[in-house]
PDB file of N, CA and C in Angstrom:
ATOM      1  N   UNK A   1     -13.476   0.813  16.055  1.00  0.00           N
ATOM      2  CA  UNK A   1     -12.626   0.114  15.123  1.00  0.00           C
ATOM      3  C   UNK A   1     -11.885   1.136  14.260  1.00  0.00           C
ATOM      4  N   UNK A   2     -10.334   1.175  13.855  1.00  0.00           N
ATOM      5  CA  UNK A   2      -9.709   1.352  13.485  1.00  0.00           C
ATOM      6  C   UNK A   2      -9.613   1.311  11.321  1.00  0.00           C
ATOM      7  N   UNK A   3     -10.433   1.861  10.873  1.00  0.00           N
ATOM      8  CA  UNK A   3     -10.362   1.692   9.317  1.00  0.00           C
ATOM      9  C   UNK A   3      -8.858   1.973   8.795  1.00  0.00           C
ATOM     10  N   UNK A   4      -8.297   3.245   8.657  1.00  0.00           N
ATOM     11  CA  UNK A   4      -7.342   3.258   8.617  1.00  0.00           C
ATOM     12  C   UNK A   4      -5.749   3.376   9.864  1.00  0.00           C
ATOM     13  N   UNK A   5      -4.890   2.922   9.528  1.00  0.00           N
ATOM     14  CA  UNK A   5      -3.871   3.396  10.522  1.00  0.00           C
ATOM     15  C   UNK A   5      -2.980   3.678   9.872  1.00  0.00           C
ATOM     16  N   UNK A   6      -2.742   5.237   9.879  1.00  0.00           N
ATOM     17  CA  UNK A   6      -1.542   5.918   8.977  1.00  0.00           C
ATOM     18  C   UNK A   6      -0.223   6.170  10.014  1.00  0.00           C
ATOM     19  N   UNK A   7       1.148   5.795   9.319  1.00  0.00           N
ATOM     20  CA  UNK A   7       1.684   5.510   9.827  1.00  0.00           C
ATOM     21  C   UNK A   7       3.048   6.551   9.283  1.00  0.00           C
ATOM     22  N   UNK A   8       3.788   7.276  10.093  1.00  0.00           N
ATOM     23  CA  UNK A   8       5.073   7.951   9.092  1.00  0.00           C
ATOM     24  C   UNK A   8       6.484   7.136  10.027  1.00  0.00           C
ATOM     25  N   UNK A   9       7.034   6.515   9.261  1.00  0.00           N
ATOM     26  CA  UNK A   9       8.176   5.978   9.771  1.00  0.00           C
ATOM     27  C   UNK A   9       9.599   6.809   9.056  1.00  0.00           C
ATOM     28  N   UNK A  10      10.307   7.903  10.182  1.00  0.00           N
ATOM     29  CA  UNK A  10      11.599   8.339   9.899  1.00  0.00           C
ATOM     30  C   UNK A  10      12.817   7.701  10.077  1.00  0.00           C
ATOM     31  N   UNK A  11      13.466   7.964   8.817  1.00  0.00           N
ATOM     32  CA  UNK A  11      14.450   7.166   8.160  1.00  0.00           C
ATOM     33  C   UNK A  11      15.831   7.390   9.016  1.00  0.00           C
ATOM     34  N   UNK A  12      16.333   6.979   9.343  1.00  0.00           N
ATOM     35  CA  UNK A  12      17.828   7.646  10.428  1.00  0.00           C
ATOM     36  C   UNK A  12      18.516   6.602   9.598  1.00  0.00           C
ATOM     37  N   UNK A  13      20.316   7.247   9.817  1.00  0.00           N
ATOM     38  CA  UNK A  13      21.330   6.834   9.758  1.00  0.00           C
ATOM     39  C   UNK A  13      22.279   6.422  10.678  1.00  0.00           C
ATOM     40  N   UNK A  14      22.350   4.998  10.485  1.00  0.00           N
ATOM     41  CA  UNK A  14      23.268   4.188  11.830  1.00  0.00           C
ATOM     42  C   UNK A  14      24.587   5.181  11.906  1.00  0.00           C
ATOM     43  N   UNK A  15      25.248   5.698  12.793  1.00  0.00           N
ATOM     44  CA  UNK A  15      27.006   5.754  12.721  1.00  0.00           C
ATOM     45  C   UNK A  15      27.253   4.789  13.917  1.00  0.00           C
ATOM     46  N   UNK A  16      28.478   4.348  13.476  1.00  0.00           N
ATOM     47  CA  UNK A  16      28.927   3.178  14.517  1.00  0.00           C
ATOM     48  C   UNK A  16      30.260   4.165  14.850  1.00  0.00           C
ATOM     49  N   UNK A  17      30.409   4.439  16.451  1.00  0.00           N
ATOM     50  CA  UNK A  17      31.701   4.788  16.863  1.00  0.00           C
ATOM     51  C   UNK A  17      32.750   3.678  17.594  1.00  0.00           C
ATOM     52  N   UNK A  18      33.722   3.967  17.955  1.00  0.00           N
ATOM     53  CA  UNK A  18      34.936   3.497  18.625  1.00  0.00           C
ATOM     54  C   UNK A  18      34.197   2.995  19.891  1.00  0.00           C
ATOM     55  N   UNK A  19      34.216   1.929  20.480  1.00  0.00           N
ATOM     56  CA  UNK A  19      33.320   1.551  21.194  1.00  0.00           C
ATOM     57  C   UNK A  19      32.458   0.533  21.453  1.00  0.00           C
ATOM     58  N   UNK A  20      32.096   0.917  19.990  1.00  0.00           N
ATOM     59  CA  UNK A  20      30.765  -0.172  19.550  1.00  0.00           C
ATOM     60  C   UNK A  20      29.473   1.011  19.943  1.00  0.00           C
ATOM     61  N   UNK A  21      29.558   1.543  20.326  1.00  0.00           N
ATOM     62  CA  UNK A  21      28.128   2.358  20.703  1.00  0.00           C
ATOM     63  C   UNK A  21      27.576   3.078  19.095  1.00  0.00           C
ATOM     64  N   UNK A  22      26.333   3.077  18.972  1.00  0.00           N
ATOM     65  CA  UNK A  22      25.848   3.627  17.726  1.00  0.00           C
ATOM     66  C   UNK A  22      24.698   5.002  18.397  1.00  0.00           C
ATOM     67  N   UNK A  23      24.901   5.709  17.131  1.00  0.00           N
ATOM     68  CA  UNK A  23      24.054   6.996  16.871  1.00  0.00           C
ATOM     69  C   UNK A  23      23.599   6.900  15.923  1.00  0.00           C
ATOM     70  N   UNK A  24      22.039   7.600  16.022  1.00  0.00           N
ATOM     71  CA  UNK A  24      20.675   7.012  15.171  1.00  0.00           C
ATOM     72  C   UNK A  24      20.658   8.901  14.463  1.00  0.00           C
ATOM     73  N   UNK A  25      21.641   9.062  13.230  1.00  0.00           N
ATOM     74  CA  UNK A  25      21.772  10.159  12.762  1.00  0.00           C
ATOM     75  C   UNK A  25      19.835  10.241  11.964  1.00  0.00           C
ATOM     76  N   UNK A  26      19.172  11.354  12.151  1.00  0.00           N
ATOM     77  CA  UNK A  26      18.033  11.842  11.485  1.00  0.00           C
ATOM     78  C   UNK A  26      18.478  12.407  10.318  1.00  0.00           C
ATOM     79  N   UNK A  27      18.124  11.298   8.744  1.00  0.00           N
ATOM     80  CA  UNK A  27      18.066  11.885   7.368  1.00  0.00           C
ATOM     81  C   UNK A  27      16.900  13.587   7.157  1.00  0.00           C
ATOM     82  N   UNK A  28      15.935  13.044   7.742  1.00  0.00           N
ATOM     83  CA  UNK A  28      14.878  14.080   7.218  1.00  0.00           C
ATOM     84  C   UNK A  28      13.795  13.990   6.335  1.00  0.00           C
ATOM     85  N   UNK A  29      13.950  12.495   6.134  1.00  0.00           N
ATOM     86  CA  UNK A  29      13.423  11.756   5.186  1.00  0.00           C
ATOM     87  C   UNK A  29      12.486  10.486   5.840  1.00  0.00           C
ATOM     88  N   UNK A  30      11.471  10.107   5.275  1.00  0.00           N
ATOM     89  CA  UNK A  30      10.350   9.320   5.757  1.00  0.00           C
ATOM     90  C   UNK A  30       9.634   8.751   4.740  1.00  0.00           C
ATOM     91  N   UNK A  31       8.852   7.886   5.252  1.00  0.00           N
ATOM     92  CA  UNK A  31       7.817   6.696   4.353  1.00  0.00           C
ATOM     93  C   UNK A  31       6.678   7.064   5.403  1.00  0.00           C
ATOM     94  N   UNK A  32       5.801   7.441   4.284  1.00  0.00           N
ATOM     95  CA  UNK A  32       3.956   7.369   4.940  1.00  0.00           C
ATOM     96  C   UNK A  32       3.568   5.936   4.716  1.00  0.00           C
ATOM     97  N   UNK A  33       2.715   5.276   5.615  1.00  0.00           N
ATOM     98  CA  UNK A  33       2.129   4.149   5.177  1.00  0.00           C
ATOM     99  C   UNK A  33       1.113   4.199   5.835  1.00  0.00           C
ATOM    100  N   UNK A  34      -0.133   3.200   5.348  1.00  0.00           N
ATOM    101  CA  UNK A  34      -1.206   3.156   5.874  1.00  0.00           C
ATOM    102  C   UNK A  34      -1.876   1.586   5.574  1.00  0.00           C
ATOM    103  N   UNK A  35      -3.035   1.488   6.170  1.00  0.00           N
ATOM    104  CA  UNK A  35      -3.525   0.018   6.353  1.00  0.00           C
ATOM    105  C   UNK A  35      -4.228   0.109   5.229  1.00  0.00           C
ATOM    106  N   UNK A  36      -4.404   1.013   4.252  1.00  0.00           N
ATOM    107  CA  UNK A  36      -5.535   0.691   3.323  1.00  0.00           C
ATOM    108  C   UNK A  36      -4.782   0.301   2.341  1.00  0.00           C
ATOM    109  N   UNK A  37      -2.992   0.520   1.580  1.00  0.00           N
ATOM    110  CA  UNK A  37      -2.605   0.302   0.985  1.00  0.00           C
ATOM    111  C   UNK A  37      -1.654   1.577   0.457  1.00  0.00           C
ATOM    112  N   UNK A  38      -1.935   2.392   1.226  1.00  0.00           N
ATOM    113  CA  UNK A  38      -0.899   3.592   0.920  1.00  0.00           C
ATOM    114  C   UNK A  38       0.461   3.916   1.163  1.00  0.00           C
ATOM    115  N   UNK A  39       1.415   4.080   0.123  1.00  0.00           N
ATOM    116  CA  UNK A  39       2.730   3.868   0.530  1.00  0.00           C
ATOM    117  C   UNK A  39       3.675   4.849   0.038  1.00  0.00           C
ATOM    118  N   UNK A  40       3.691   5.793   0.112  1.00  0.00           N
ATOM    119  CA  UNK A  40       4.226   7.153  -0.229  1.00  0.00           C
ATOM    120  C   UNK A  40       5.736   7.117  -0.991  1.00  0.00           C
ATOM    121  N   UNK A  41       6.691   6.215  -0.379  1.00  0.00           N
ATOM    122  CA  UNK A  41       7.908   6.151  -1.050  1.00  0.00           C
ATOM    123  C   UNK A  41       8.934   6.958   0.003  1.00  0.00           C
ATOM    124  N   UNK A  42       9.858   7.330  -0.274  1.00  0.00           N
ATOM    125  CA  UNK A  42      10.641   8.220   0.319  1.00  0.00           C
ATOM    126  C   UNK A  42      10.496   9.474  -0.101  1.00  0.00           C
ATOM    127  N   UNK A  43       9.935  10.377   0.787  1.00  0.00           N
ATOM    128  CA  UNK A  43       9.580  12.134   0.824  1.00  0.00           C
ATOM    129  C   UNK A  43      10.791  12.636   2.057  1.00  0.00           C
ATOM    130  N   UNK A  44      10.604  13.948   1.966  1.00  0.00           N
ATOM    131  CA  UNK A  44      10.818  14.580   2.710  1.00  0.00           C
ATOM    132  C   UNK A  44      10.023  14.232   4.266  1.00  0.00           C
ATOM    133  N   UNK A  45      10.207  14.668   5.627  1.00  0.00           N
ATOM    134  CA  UNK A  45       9.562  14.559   6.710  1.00  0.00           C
ATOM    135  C   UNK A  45       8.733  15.527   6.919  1.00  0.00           C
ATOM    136  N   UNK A  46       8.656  16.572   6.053  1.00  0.00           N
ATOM    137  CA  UNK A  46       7.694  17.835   6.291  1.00  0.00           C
ATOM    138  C   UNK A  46       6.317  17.365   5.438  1.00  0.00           C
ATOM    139  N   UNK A  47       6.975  16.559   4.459  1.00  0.00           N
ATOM    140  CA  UNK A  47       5.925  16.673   3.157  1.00  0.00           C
ATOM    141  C   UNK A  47       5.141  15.066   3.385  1.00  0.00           C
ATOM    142  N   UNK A  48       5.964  14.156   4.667  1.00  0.00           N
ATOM    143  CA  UNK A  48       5.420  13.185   4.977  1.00  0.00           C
ATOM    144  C   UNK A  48       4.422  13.284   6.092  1.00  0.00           C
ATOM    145  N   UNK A  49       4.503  14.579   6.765  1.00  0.00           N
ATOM    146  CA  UNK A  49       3.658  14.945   8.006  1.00  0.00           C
ATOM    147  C   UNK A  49       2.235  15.295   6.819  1.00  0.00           C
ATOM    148  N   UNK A  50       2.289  16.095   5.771  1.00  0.00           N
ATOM    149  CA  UNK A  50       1.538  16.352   5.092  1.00  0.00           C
ATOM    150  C   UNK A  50       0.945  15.348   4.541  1.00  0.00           C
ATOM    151  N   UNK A  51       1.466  14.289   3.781  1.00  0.00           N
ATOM    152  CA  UNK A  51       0.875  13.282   3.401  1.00  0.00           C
ATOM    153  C   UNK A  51       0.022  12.442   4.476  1.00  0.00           C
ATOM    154  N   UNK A  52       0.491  12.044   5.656  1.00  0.00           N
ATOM    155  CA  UNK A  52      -0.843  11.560   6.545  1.00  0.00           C
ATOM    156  C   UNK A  52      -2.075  12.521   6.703  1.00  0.00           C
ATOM    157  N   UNK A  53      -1.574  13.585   6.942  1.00  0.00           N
ATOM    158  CA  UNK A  53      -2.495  14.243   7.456  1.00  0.00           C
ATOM    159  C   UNK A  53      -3.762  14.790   6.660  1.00  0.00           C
ATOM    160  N   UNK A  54      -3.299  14.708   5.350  1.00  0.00           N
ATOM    161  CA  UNK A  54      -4.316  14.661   3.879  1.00  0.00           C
ATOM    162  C   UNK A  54      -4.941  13.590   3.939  1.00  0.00           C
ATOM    163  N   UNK A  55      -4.313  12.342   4.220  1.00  0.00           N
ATOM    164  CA  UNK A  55      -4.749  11.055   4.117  1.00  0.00           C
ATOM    165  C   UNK A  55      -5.804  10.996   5.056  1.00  0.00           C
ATOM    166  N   UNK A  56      -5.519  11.199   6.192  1.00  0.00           N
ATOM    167  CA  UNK A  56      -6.603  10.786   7.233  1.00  0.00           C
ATOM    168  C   UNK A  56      -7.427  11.984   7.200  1.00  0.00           C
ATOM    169  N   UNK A  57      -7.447  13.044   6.621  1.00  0.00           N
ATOM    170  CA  UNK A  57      -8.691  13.996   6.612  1.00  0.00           C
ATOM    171  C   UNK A  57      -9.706  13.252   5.282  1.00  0.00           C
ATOM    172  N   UNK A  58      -8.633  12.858   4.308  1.00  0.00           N
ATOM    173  CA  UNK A  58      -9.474  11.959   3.053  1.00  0.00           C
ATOM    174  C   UNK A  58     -10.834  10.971   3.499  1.00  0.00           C
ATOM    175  N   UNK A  59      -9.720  10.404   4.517  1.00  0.00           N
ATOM    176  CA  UNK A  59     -10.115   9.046   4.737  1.00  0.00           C
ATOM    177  C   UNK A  59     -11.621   9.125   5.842  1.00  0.00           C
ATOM    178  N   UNK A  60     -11.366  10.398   6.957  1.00  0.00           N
ATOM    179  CA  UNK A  60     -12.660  10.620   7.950  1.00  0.00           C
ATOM    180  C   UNK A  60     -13.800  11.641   6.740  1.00  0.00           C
ATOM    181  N   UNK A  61     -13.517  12.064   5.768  1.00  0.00           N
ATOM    182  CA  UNK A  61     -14.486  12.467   4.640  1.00  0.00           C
ATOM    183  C   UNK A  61     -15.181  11.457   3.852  1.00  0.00           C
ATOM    184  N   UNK A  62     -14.763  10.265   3.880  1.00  0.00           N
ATOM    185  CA  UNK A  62     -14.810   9.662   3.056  1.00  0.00           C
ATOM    186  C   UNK A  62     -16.041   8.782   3.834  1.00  0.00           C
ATOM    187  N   UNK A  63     -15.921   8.333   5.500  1.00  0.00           N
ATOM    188  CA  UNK A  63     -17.252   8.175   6.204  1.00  0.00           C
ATOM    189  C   UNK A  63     -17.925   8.545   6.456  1.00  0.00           C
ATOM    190  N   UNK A  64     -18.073   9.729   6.213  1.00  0.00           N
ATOM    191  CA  UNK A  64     -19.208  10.581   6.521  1.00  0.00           C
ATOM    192  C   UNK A  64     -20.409  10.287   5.419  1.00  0.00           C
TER     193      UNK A  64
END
């Protein structure tokens, strides 16, 4: 069973060209989330890789 599920969702920017075809531009920017109630906000994507990865070392310390 699954206690937590941390989650980093990166933020992209639609461009719509001539066409109709779209490009999924990468901000660099992300939201951590998790099942326990954790919700980081908008960070950076470096500092959001960091934030799970604190989280879920927290979180497998925390069963032991």
């Amino acid at each position: 069973m699954v206690e937590h599920a941390t989650v980093i969702h990166g933020i992209t920017r639609d461009k719509t060209h001539q066409g109709g075809w779209v490009e999924h531009e990468p901000t660099g920017r992300a939201v951590v989330r998790c099942t326990c109630g954790l919700l980081s906000g908008i960070v950076a994507e470096t500092l959001a890789a960091q934030i799970a990865d604190d989280h879920r070392r927290t979180a497998a310390e925390a069963r032991v």
